[in-house]
C-alpha atoms as a PDB file:
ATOM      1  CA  UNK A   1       0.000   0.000   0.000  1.00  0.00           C
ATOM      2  CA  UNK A   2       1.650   3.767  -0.788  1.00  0.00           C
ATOM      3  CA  UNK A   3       1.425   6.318   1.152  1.00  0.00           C
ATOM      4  CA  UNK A   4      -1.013   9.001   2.013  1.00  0.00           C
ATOM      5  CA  UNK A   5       0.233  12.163   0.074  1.00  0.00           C
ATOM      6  CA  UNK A   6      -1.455  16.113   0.441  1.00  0.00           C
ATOM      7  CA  UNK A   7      -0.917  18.652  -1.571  1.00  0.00           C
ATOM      8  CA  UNK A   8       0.909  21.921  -0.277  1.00  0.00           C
ATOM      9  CA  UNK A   9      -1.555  24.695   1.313  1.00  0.00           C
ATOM     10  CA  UNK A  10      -4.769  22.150   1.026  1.00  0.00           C
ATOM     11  CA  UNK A  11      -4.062  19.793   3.685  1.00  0.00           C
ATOM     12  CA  UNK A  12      -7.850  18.436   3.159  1.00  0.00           C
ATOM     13  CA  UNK A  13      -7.265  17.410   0.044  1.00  0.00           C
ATOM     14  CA  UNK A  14      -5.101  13.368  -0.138  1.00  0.00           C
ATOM     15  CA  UNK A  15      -4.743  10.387  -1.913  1.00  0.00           C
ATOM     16  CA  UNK A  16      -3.181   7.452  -1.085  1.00  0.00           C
ATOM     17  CA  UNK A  17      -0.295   6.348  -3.957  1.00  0.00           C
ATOM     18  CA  UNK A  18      -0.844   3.186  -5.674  1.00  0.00           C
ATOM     19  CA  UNK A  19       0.522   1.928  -9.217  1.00  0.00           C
ATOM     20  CA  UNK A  20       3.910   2.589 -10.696  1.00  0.00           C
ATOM     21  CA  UNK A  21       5.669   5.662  -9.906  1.00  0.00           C
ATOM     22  CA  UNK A  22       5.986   8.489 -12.294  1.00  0.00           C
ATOM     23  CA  UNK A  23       9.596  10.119 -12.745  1.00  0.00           C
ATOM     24  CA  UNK A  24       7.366  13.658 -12.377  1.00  0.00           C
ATOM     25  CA  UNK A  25       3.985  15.285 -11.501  1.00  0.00           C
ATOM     26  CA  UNK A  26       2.515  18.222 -11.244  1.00  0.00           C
ATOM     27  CA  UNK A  27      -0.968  19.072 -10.064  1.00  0.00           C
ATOM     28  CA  UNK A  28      -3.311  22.228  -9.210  1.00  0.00           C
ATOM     29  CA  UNK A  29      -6.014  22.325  -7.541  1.00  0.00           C
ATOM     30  CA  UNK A  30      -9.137  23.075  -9.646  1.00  0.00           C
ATOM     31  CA  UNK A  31     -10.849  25.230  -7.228  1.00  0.00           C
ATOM     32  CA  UNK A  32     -14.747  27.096  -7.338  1.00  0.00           C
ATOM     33  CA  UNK A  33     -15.516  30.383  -4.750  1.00  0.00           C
ATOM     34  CA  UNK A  34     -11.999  28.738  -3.071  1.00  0.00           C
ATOM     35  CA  UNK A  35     -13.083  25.631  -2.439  1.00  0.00           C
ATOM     36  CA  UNK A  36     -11.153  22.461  -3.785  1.00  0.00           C
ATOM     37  CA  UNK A  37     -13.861  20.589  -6.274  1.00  0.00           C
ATOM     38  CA  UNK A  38     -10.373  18.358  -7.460  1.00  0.00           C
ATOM     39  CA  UNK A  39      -7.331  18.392  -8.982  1.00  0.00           C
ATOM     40  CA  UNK A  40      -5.998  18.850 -12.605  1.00  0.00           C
ATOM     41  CA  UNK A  41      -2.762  16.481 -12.740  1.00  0.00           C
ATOM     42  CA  UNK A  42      -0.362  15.405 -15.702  1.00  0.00           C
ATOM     43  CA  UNK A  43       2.930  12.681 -14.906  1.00  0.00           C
ATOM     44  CA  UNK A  44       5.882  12.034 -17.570  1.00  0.00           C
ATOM     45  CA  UNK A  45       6.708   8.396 -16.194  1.00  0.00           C
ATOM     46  CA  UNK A  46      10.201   8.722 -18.609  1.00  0.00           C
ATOM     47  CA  UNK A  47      11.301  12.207 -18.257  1.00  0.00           C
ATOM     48  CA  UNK A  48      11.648  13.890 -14.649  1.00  0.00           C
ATOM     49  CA  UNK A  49      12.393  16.896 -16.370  1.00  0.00           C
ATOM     50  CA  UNK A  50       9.254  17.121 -18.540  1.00  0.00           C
ATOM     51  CA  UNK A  51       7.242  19.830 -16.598  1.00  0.00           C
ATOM     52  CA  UNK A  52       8.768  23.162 -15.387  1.00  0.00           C
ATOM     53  CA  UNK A  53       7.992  26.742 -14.615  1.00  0.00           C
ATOM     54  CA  UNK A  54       5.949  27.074 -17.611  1.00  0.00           C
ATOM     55  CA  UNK A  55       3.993  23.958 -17.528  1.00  0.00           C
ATOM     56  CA  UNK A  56       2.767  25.153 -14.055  1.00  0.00           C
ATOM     57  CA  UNK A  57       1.639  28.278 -15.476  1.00  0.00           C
ATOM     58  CA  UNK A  58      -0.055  26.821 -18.037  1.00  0.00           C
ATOM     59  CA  UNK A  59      -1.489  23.883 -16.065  1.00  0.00           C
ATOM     60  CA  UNK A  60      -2.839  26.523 -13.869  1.00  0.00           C
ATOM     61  CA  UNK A  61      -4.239  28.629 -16.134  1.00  0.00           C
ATOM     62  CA  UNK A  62      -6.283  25.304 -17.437  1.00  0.00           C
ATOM     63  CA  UNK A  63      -7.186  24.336 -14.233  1.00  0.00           C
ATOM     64  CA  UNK A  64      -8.941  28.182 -13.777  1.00  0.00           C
ATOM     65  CA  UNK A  65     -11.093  28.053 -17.092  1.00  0.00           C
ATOM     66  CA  UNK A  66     -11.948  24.325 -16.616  1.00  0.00           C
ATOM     67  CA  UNK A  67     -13.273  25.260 -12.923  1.00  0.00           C
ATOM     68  CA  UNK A  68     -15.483  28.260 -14.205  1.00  0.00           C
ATOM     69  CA  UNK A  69     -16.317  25.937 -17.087  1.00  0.00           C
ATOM     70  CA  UNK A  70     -17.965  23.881 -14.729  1.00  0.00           C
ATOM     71  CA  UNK A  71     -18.605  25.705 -11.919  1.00  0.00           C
ATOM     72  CA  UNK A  72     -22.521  26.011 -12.391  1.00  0.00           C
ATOM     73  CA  UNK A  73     -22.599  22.076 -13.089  1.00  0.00           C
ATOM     74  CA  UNK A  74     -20.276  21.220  -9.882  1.00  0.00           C
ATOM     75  CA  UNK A  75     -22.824  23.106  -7.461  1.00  0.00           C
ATOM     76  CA  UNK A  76     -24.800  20.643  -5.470  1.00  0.00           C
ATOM     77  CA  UNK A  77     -28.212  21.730  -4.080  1.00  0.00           C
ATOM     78  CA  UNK A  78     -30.290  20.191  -1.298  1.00  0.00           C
ATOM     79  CA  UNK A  79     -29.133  16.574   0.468  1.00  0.00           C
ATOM     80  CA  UNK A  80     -26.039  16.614  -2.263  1.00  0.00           C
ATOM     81  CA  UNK A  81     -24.333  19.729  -1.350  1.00  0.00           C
ATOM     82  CA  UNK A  82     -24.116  18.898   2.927  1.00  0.00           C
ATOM     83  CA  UNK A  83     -22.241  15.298   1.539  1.00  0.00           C
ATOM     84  CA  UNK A  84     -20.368  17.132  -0.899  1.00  0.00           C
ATOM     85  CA  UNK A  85     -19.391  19.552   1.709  1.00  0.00           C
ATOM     86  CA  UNK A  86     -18.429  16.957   4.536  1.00  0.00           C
ATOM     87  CA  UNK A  87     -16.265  15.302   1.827  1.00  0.00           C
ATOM     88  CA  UNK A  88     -14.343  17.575   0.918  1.00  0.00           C
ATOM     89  CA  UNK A  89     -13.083  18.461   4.434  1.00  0.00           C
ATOM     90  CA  UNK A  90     -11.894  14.449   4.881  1.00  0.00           C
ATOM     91  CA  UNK A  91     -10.102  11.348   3.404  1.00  0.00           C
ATOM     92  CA  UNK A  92     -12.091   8.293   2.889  1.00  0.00           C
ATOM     93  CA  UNK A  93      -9.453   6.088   4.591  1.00  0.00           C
ATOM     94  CA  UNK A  94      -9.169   8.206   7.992  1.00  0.00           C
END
Protein backbone atom coordinates (compact mmCIF):
# COMPACT_ATOMS: atom_id res chain seq x y z
CA UNK A 1 0.00 0.00 0.00
CA UNK A 2 1.65 3.77 -0.79
CA UNK A 3 1.43 6.32 1.15
CA UNK A 4 -1.01 9.00 2.01
CA UNK A 5 0.23 12.16 0.07
CA UNK A 6 -1.45 16.11 0.44
CA UNK A 7 -0.92 18.65 -1.57
CA UNK A 8 0.91 21.92 -0.28
CA UNK A 9 -1.55 24.70 1.31
CA UNK A 10 -4.77 22.15 1.03
CA UNK A 11 -4.06 19.79 3.68
CA UNK A 12 -7.85 18.44 3.16
CA UNK A 13 -7.27 17.41 0.04
CA UNK A 14 -5.10 13.37 -0.14
CA UNK A 15 -4.74 10.39 -1.91
CA UNK A 16 -3.18 7.45 -1.09
CA UNK A 17 -0.30 6.35 -3.96
CA UNK A 18 -0.84 3.19 -5.67
CA UNK A 19 0.52 1.93 -9.22
CA UNK A 20 3.91 2.59 -10.70
CA UNK A 21 5.67 5.66 -9.91
CA UNK A 22 5.99 8.49 -12.29
CA UNK A 23 9.60 10.12 -12.74
CA UNK A 24 7.37 13.66 -12.38
CA UNK A 25 3.99 15.29 -11.50
CA UNK A 26 2.52 18.22 -11.24
CA UNK A 27 -0.97 19.07 -10.06
CA UNK A 28 -3.31 22.23 -9.21
CA UNK A 29 -6.01 22.32 -7.54
CA UNK A 30 -9.14 23.08 -9.65
CA UNK A 31 -10.85 25.23 -7.23
CA UNK A 32 -14.75 27.10 -7.34
CA UNK A 33 -15.52 30.38 -4.75
CA UNK A 34 -12.00 28.74 -3.07
CA UNK A 35 -13.08 25.63 -2.44
CA UNK A 36 -11.15 22.46 -3.79
CA UNK A 37 -13.86 20.59 -6.27
CA UNK A 38 -10.37 18.36 -7.46
CA UNK A 39 -7.33 18.39 -8.98
CA UNK A 40 -6.00 18.85 -12.60
CA UNK A 41 -2.76 16.48 -12.74
CA UNK A 42 -0.36 15.40 -15.70
CA UNK A 43 2.93 12.68 -14.91
CA UNK A 44 5.88 12.03 -17.57
CA UNK A 45 6.71 8.40 -16.19
CA UNK A 46 10.20 8.72 -18.61
CA UNK A 47 11.30 12.21 -18.26
CA UNK A 48 11.65 13.89 -14.65
CA UNK A 49 12.39 16.90 -16.37
CA UNK A 50 9.25 17.12 -18.54
CA UNK A 51 7.24 19.83 -16.60
CA UNK A 52 8.77 23.16 -15.39
CA UNK A 53 7.99 26.74 -14.61
CA UNK A 54 5.95 27.07 -17.61
CA UNK A 55 3.99 23.96 -17.53
CA UNK A 56 2.77 25.15 -14.06
CA UNK A 57 1.64 28.28 -15.48
CA UNK A 58 -0.05 26.82 -18.04
CA UNK A 59 -1.49 23.88 -16.06
CA UNK A 60 -2.84 26.52 -13.87
CA UNK A 61 -4.24 28.63 -16.13
CA UNK A 62 -6.28 25.30 -17.44
CA UNK A 63 -7.19 24.34 -14.23
CA UNK A 64 -8.94 28.18 -13.78
CA UNK A 65 -11.09 28.05 -17.09
CA UNK A 66 -11.95 24.32 -16.62
CA UNK A 67 -13.27 25.26 -12.92
CA UNK A 68 -15.48 28.26 -14.21
CA UNK A 69 -16.32 25.94 -17.09
CA UNK A 70 -17.96 23.88 -14.73
CA UNK A 71 -18.60 25.71 -11.92
CA UNK A 72 -22.52 26.01 -12.39
CA UNK A 73 -22.60 22.08 -13.09
CA UNK A 74 -20.28 21.22 -9.88
CA UNK A 75 -22.82 23.11 -7.46
CA UNK A 76 -24.80 20.64 -5.47
CA UNK A 77 -28.21 21.73 -4.08
CA UNK A 78 -30.29 20.19 -1.30
CA UNK A 79 -29.13 16.57 0.47
CA UNK A 80 -26.04 16.61 -2.26
CA UNK A 81 -24.33 19.73 -1.35
CA UNK A 82 -24.12 18.90 2.93
CA UNK A 83 -22.24 15.30 1.54
CA UNK A 84 -20.37 17.13 -0.90
CA UNK A 85 -19.39 19.55 1.71
CA UNK A 86 -18.43 16.96 4.54
CA UNK A 87 -16.26 15.30 1.83
CA UNK A 88 -14.34 17.58 0.92
CA UNK A 89 -13.08 18.46 4.43
CA UNK A 90 -11.89 14.45 4.88
CA UNK A 91 -10.10 11.35 3.40
CA UNK A 92 -12.09 8.29 2.89
CA UNK A 93 -9.45 6.09 4.59
CA UNK A 94 -9.17 8.21 7.99
Amino acid sequence: MGKKVTFKGFKDICYLESGEPAAISLGVPLSIQGQPIGVMAVQDYQNGQAYGEDEKRILAFVATQTALAVEPEARPTGVAANRYSRTLSRCWWD
